[in-house]
Protein backbone atom coordinates (compact mmCIF):
# COMPACT_ATOMS: atom_id res chain seq x y z
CA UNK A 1 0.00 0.00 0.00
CA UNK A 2 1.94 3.12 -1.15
CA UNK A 3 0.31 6.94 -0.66
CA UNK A 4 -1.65 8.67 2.63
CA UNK A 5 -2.50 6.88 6.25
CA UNK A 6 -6.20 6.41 6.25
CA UNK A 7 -6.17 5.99 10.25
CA UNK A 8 -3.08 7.96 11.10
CA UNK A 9 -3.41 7.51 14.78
CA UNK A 10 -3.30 4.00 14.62
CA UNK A 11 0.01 3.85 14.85
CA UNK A 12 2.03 6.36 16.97
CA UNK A 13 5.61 6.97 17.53
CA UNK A 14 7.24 9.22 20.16
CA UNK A 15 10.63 10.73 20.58
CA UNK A 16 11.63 11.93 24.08
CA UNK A 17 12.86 15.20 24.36
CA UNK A 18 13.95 17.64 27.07
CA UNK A 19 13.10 20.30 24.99
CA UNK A 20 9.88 19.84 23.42
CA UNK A 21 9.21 23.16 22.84
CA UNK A 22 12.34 23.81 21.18
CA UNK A 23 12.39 20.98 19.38
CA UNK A 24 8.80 21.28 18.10
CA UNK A 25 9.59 24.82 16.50
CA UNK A 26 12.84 23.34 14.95
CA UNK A 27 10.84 20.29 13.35
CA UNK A 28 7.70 23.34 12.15
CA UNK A 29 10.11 25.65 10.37
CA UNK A 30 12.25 22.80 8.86
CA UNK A 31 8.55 22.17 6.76
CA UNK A 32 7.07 19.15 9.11
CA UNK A 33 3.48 18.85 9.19
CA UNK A 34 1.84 20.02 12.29
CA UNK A 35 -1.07 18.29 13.64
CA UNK A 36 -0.94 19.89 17.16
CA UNK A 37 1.02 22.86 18.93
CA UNK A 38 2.99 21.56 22.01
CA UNK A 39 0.29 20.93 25.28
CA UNK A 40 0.25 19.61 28.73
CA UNK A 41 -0.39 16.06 27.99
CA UNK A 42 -0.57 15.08 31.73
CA UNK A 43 -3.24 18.15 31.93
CA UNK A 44 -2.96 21.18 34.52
CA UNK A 45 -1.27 18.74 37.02
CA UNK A 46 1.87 18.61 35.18
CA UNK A 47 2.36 21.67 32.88
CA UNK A 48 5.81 20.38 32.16
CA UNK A 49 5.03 17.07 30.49
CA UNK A 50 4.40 18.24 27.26
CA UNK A 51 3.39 16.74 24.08
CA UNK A 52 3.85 18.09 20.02
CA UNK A 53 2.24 15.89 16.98
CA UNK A 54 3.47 16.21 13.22
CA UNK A 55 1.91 14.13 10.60
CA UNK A 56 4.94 12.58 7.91
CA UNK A 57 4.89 12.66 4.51
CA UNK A 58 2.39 9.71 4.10
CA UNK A 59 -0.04 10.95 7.05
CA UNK A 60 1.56 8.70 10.00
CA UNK A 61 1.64 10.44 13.02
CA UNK A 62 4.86 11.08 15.49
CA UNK A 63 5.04 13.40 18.45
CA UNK A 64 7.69 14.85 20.38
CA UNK A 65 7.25 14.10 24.15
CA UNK A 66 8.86 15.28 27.56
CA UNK A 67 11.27 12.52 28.80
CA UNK A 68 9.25 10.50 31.44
């Protein structure tokens, strides 16, 4: 099957960062797709565990995470 993810949360890859927000505007202004600005994944309890998600070329999904 060549071309776009039709379910491109199905599978999901992270990469552990310390710098997440950093990181995330590197990956945006080097062109990568942005599915969602960096948020408190862990919700108001944790502001510092972030999360960032880009879509790749065929529509699979990565994000950029704090390191646990």
């Amino acid at each position: 099957m060549v071309g776009q993810n039709k379910e491109p949360g199905r599978l999901l890859w992270n990469i552990e960062t310390a710098d997440v927000r950093g990181d995330f505007e590197r990956f945006r202004d080097a062109g990568a797709t942005v599915v969602r600005e960096p948020y408190a994944a862990a919700g108001e309890d944790q502001p510092d565990m972030l999360v960032a998600t880009f879509a790749d070329p065929d529509g699979n999904y990565f994000q950029l995470a704090s390191q646990m």
